[in-house]
Protein backbone atom coordinates (compact mmCIF):
# COMPACT_ATOMS: atom_id res chain seq x y z
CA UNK A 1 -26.80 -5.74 -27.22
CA UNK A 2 -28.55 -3.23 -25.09
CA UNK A 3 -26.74 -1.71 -22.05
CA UNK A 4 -27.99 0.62 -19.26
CA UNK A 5 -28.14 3.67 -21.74
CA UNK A 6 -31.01 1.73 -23.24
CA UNK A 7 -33.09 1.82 -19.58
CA UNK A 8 -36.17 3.91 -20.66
CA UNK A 9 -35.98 2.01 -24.25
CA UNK A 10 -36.16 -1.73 -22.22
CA UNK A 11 -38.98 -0.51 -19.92
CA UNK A 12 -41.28 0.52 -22.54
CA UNK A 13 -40.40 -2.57 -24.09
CA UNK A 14 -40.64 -4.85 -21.36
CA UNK A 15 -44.22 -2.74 -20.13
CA UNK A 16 -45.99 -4.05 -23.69
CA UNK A 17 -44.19 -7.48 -23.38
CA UNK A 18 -46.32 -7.96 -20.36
CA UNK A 19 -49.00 -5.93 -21.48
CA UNK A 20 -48.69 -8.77 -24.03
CA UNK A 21 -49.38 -11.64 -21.14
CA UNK A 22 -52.24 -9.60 -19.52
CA UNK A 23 -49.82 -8.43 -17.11
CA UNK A 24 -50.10 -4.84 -16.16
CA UNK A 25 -47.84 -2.42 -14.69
CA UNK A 26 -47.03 1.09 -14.64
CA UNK A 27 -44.26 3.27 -16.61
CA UNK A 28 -42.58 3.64 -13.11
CA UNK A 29 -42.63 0.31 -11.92
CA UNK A 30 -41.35 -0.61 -15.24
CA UNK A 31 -38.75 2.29 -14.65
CA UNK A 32 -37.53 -0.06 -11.49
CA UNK A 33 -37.79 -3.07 -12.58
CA UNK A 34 -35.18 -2.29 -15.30
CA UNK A 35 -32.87 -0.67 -12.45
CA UNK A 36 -33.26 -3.99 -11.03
CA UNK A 37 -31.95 -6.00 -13.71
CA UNK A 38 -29.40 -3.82 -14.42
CA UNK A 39 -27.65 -4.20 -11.08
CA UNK A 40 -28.78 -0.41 -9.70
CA UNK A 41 -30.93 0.18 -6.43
CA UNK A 42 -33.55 2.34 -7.94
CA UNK A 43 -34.94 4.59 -11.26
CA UNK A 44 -33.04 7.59 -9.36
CA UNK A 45 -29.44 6.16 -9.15
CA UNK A 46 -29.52 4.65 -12.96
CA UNK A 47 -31.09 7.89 -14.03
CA UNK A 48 -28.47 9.60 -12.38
CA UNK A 49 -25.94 6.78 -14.83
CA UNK A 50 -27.52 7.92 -17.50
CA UNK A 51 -27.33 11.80 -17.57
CA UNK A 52 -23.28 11.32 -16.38
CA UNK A 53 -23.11 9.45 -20.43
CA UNK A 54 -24.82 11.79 -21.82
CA UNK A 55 -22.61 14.70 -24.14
CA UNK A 56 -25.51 17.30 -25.03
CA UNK A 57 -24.33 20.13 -26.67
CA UNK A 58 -26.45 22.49 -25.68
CA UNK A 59 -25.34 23.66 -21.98
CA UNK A 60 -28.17 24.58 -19.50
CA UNK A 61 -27.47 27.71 -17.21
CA UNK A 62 -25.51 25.71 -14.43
CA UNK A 63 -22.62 25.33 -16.66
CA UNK A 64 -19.76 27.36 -16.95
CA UNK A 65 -21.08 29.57 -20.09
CA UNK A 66 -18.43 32.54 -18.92
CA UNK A 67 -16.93 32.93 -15.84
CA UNK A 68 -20.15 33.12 -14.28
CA UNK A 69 -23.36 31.59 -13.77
CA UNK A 70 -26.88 31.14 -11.98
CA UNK A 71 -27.03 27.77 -10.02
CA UNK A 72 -29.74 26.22 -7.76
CA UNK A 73 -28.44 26.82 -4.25
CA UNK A 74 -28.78 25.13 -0.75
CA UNK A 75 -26.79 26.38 2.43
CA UNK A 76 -25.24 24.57 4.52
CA UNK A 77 -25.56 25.12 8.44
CA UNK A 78 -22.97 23.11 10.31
CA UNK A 79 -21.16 21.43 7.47
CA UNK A 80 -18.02 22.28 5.07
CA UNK A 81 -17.59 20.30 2.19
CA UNK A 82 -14.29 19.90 -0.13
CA UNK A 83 -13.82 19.35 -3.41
CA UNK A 84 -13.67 15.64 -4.39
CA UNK A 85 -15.52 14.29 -1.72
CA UNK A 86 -18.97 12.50 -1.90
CA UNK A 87 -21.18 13.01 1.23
CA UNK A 88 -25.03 12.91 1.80
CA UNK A 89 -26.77 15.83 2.31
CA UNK A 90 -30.04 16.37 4.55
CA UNK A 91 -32.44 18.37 2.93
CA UNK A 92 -35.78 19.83 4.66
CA UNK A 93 -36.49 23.69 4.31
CA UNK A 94 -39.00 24.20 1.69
CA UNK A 95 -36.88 27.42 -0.42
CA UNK A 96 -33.69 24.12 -0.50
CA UNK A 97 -36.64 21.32 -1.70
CA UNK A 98 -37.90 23.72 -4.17
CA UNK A 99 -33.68 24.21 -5.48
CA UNK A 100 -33.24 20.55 -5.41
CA UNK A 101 -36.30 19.61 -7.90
CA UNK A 102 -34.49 22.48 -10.31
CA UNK A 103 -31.29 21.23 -9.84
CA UNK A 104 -32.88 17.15 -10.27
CA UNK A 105 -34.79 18.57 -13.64
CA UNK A 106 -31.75 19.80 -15.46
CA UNK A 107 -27.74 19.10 -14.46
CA UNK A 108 -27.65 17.53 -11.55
CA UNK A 109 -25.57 20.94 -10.45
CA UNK A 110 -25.96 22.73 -7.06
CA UNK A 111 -23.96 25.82 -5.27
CA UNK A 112 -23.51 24.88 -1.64
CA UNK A 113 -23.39 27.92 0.43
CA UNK A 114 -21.57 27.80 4.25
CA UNK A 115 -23.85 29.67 6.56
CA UNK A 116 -21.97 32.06 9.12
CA UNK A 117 -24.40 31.28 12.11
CA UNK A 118 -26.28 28.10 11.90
CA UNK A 119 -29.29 29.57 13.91
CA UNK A 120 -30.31 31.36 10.55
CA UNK A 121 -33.11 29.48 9.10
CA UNK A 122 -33.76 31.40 6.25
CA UNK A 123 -30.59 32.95 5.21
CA UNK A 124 -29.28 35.60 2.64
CA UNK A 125 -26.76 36.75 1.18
CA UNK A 126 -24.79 38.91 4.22
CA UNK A 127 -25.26 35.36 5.84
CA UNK A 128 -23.23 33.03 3.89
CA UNK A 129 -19.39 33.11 3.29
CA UNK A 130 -17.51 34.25 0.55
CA UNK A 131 -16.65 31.11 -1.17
CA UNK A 132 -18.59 27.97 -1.55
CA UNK A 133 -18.48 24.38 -3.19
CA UNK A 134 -20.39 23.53 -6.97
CA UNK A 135 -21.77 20.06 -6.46
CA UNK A 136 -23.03 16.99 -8.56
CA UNK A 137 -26.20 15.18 -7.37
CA UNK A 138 -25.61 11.57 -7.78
CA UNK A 139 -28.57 9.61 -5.99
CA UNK A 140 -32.08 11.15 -3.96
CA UNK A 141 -33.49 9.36 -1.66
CA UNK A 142 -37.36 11.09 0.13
CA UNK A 143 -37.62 9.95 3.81
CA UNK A 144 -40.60 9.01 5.66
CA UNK A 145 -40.43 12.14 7.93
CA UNK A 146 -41.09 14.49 4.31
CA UNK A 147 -37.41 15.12 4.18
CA UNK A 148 -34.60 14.07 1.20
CA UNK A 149 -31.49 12.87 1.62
CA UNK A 150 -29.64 13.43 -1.74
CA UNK A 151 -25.76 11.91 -2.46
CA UNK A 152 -23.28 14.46 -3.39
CA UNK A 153 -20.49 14.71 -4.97
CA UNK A 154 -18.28 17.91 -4.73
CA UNK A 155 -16.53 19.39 -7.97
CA UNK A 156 -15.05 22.82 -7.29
CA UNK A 157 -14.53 25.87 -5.05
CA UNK A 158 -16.84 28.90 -6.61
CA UNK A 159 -17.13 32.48 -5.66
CA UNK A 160 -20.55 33.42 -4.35
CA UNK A 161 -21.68 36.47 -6.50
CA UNK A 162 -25.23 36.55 -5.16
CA UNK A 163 -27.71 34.27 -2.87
CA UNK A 164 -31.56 34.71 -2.23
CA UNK A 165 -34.54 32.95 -2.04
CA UNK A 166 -36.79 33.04 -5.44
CA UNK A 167 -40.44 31.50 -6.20
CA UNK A 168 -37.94 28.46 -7.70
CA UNK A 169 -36.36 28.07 -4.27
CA UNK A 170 -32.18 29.17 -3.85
CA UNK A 171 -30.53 30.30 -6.38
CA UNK A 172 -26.77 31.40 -6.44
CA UNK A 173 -24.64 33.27 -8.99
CA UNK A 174 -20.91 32.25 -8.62
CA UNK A 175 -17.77 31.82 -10.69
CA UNK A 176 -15.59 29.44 -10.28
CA UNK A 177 -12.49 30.01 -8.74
CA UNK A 178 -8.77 29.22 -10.22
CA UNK A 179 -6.43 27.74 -7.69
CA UNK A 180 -2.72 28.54 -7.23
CA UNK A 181 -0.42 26.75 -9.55
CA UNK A 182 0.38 23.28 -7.61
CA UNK A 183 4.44 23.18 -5.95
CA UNK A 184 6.28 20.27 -5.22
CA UNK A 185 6.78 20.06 -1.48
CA UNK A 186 7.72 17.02 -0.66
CA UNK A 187 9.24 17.10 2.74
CA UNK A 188 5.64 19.60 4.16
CA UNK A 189 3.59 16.38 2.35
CA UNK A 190 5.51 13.32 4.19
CA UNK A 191 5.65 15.32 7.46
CA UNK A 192 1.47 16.25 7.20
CA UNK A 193 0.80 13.02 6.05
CA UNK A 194 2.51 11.31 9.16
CA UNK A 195 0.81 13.43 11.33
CA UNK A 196 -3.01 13.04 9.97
CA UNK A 197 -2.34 9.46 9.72
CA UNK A 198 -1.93 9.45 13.47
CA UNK A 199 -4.88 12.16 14.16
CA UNK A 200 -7.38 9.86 11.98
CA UNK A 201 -6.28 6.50 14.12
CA UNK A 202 -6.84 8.62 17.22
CA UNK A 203 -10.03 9.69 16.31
CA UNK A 204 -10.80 6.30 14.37
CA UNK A 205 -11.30 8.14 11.10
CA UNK A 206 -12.27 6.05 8.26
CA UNK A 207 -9.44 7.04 5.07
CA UNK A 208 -10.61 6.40 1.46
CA UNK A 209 -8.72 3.38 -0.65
CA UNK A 210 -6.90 6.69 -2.61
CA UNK A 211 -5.56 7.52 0.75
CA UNK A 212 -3.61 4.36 0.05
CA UNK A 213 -1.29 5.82 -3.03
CA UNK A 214 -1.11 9.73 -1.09
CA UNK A 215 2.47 8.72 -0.60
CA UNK A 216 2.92 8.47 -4.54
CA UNK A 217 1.09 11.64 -5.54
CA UNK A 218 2.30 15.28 -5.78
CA UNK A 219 -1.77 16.72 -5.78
CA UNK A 220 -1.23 18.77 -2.77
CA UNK A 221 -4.43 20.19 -3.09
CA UNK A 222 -5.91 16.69 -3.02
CA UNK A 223 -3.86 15.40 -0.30
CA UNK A 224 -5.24 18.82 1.55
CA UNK A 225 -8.82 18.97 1.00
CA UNK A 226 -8.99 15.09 1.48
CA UNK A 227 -7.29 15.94 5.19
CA UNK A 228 -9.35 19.38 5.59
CA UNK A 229 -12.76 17.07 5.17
CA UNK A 230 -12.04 14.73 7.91
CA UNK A 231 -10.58 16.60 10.43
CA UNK A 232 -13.06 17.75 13.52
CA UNK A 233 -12.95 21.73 13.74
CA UNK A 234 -15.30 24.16 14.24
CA UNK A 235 -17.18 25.47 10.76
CA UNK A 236 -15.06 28.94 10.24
CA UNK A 237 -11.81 26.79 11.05
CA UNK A 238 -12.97 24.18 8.40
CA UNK A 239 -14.16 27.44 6.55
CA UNK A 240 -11.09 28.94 6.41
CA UNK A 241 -9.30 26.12 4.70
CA UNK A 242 -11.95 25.92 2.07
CA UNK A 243 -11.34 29.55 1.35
CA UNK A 244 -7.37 29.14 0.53
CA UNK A 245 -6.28 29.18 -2.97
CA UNK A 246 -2.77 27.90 -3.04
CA UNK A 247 -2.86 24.32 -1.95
CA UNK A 248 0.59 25.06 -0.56
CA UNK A 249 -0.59 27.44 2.12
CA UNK A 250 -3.62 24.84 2.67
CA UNK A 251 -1.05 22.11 3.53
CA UNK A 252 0.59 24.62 5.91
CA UNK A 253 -2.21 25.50 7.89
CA UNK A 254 -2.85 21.54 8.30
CA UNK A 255 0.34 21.21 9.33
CA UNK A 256 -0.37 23.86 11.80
CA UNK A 257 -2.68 22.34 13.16
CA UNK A 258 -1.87 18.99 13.61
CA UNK A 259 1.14 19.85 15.08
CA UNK A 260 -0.12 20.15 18.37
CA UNK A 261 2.05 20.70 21.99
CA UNK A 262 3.54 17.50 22.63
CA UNK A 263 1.87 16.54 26.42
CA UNK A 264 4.46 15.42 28.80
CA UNK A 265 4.18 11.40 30.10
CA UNK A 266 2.99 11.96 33.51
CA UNK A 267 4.40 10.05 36.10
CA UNK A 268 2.11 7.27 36.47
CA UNK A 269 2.60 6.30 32.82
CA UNK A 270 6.31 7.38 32.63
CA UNK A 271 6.24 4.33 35.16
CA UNK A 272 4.45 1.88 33.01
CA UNK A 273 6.13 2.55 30.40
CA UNK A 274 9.49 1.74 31.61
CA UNK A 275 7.94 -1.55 33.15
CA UNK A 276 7.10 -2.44 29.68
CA UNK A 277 10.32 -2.05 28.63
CA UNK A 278 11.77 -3.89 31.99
CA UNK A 279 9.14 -6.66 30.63
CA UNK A 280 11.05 -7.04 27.66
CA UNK A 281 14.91 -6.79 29.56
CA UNK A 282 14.24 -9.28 31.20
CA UNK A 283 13.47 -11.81 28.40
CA UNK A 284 16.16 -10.53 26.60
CA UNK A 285 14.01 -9.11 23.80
CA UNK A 286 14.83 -6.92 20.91
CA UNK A 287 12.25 -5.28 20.79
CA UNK A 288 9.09 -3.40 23.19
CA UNK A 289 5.93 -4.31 21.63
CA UNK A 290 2.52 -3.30 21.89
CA UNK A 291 2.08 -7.35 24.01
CA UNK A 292 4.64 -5.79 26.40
CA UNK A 293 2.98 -2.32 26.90
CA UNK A 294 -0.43 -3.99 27.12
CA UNK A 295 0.45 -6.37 30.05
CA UNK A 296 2.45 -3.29 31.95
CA UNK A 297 -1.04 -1.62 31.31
CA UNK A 298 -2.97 -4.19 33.39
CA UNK A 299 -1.46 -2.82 35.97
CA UNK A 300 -1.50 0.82 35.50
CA UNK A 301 -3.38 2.83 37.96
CA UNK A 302 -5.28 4.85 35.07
CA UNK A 303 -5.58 2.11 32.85
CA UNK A 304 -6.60 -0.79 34.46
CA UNK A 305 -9.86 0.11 36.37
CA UNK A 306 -10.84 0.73 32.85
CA UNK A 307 -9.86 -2.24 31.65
CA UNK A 308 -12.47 -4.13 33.77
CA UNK A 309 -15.23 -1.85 33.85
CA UNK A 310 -14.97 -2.27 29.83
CA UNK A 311 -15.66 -6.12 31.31
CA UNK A 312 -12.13 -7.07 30.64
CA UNK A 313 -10.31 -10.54 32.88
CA UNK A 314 -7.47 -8.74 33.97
CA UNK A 315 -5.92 -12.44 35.27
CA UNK A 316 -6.99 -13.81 32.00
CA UNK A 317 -5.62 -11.22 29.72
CA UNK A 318 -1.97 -11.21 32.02
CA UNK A 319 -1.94 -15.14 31.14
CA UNK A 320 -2.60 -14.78 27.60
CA UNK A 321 -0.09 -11.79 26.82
CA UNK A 322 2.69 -13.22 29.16
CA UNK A 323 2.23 -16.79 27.10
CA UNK A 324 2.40 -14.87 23.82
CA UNK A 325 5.35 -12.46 24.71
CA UNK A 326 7.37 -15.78 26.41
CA UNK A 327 6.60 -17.85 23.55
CA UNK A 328 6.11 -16.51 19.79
CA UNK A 329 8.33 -13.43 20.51
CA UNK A 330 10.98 -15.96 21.46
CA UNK A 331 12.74 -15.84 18.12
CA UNK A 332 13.32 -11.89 19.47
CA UNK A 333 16.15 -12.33 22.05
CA UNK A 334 19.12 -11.09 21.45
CA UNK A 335 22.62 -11.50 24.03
CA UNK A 336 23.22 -7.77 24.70
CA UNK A 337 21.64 -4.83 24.56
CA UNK A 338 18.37 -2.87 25.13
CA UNK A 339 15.17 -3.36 23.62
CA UNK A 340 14.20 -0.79 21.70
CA UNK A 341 10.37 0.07 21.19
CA UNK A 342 9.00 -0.95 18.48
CA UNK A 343 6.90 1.49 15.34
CA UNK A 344 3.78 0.50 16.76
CA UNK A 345 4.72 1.28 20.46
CA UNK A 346 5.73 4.56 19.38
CA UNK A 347 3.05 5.54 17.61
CA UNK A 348 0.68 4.71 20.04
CA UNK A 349 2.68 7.20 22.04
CA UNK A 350 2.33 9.95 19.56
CA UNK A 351 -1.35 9.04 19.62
CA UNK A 352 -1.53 9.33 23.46
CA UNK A 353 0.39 12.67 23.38
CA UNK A 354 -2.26 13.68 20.65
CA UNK A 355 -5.46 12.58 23.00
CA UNK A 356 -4.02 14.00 26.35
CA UNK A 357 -3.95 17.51 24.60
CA UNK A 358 -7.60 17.37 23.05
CA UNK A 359 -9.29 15.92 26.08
CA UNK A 360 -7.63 18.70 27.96
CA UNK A 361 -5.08 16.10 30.16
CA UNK A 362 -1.72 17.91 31.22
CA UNK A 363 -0.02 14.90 30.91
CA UNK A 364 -0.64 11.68 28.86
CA UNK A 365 -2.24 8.73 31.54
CA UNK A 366 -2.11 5.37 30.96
CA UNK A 367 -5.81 5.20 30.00
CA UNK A 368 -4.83 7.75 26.82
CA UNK A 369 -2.49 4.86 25.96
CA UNK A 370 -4.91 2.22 25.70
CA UNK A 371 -7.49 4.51 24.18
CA UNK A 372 -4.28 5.07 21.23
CA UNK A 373 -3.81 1.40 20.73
CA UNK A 374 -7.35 0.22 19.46
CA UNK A 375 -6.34 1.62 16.24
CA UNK A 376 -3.52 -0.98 15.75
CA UNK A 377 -5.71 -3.87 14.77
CA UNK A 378 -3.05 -6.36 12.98
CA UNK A 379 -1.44 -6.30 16.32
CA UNK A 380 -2.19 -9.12 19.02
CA UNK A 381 -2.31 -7.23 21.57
CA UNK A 382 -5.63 -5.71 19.94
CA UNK A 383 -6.83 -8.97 19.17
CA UNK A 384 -6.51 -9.90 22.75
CA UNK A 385 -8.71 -6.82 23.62
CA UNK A 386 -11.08 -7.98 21.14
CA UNK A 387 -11.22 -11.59 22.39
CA UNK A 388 -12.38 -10.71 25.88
CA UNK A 389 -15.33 -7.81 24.26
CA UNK A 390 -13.28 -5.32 25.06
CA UNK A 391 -13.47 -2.66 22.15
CA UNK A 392 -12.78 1.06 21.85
CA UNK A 393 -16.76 2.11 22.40
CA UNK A 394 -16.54 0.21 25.90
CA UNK A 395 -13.50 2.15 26.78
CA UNK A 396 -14.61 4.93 25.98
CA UNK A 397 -18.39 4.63 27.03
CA UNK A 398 -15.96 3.08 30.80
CA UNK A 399 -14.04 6.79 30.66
CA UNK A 400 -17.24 8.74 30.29
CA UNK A 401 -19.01 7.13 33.18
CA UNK A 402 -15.73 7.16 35.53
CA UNK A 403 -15.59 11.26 34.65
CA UNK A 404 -19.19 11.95 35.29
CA UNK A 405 -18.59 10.18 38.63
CA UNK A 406 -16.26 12.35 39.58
CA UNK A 407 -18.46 15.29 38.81
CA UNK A 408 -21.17 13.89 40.75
């Protein structure tokens, strides 16, 4: 039985099987129609299929015949990528076309170069960094506006030994680059981990399904570059990061810089707080949830003109939370003691903390909190937010407008 490695065979054969029928069609068409059947978008993606089978012998010059080699190049103005990632890639100057048609004809392999100053538009070498990333191209796409949009997929860091612009487009000589031997650091991995999980939900960062099993995995170099990818920082900061060898010292400098100043609560949330804890004193609860920091929210002075200019019932939402916290969180009371906040209330403090430093705030407002608890979607106190329209785009679109009001 045939299988995709047999695409160009089943065209030609299913071209003179219409030919046949007096149907006629060309070798391209053909060339899709087979994609088709076989489950793939296009020609370009099962082509790309094909060549990632195939086990010729005879390397062309983009593989590693020593320790180093002439690639096609394309530089990169305001973007970093990491090894093991798969991103798209934008491609319009005429010198990175010219690279990508050589790279397209042969192994599918590209240098990306980082460009120091993305005002450069036709760079050399003085204006690329040191080290760079050795690609696969896994899919090309040409846009209406003349450009190509090509998916990537990054192998390995590589040395840049030369860069210039040749009748063939870039080209790049680099040698790949050996990484320090991998150490088990188990306690720097939990405590990075922790704190990138809470900078991603901040920032609403999507995390890839083998972001899932990090916690089971000793690839600290993986767990790094996989953090280093995501995170928003200037090129030479993301730069920098690319350019470390020992995945230790990588994981350090993430560390670093996640581990930002804690922000103080300021009094105004300090308040609300405590009047979500009060909430749950009073019915005797266990536990602080998000329900009970949510309804003391309503009546923050930060939070809650946000609230309805997000279009938010403030009477509506109070009715719904206080039913829910009087009701299913009844099973929760306990005869003595003092609730305690729960995982999820805490870590949309450490989120709030997180927020107040990057937007500048001295001191974490009530409105940081809400902002930090979108990302908690199993809870019901998001649901309720989601109910009534109310979504982390409206808040934040609500915070925008409020701040250029002031301004004004």
């Amino acid at each position: 039985m045939r299988d995709f490695r047999d695409a160009k065979a089943m065209a030609q054969t299913l071209r003179d099987s219409l030919t046949t029928k007096a149907v006629t069609i060309s070798h391209s068409e053909s060339l899709e129609l087979v994609s088709k059947m076989l489950g793939v978008a296009d020609w370009n993606t099962l082509s790309a299929l094909l060549h990632a089978e195939r086990r010729e012998p005879a390397p062309p010059i983009v593989k590693f015949k020593s320790s180093t080699a002439v690639y096609p190049a394309v530089p990169l103005r305001d973007f970093v990528p990491f090894p093991g990632a798969t991103f798209p890639l934008f491609v319009g100057r005429e010198n990175t076309v010219l690279a990508l048609n050589h790279a397209f004809e042969n192994e599918r392999e590209m240098v990306c170069a980082i460009q120091r100053d993305s005002g450069v538009d036709e760079p050399r070498f003085a204006d690329i960094y040191e080290v760079g990333v050795l690609v696969q191209l896994v899919e090309l796409e040409r846009l209406q506006d003349g450009s190509i949009r090509v998916l990537t997929r990054a192998l390995r860091r590589v040395a840049m030994r030369s860069f210039a612009a040749l009748s063939g487009g870039y080209r790049s000589e680099a040698s790949e680059l050996q990484e320090s031997p991998p150490a088990d650091a188990p306690d720097l991995m939990r405590r990075t981990i922790l704190r990138f999980e809470d900078y991603a939900a901040a920032h609403g960062l999507l995390m890839p399904d083998i972001w899932l099993f990090f916690d089971q995995t000793r690839d600290i170099g993986r767990i790094a570059d996989t953090m280093a990818m995501r995170m928003r920082l200037p090129v030479r900061d993301k730069y920098e990061l690319l350019a470390i060898l020992d995945p230790v010292k990588r994981l350090e400098k993430i560390d670093r810089l996640l581990d930002v100043p804690a922000r103080p609560f300021g009094p105004a949330y300090d308040a609300t707080r405590r009047r979500a804890l009060v909430l749950a004193e009073q019915r005797r609860h266990q536990f602080a949830t998000l329900e009970h920091l949510l309804l003391a929210l309503t009546e923050d002075g930060d939070a809650a003109p946000v609230l309805q200019a997000s279009n938010a019932d403030l009477g509506l939402l109070r009715q719904n939370l206080t039913d829910y916290i009087d009701k299913e969180l009844a099973h929760t009371v306990i005869e003595t003691g003092t609730p305690v906040p729960t995982a999820a209330f805490l870590r949309v403090d450490r989120r709030a903390a997180l927020l107040a430093q990057e937007t500048g705030n001295p001191e974490v407002t009530g409105t940081n909190a809400l902002v930090a608890l979108f990302p908690e979607t199993r809870s019901p106190a998001a649901r309720m937010l989601a109910d009534q329209g109310v979504s982390r785009f409206r808040v934040d679109k609500a915070i925008a407008r409020s701040a250029g009001k002031e301004k004004g």
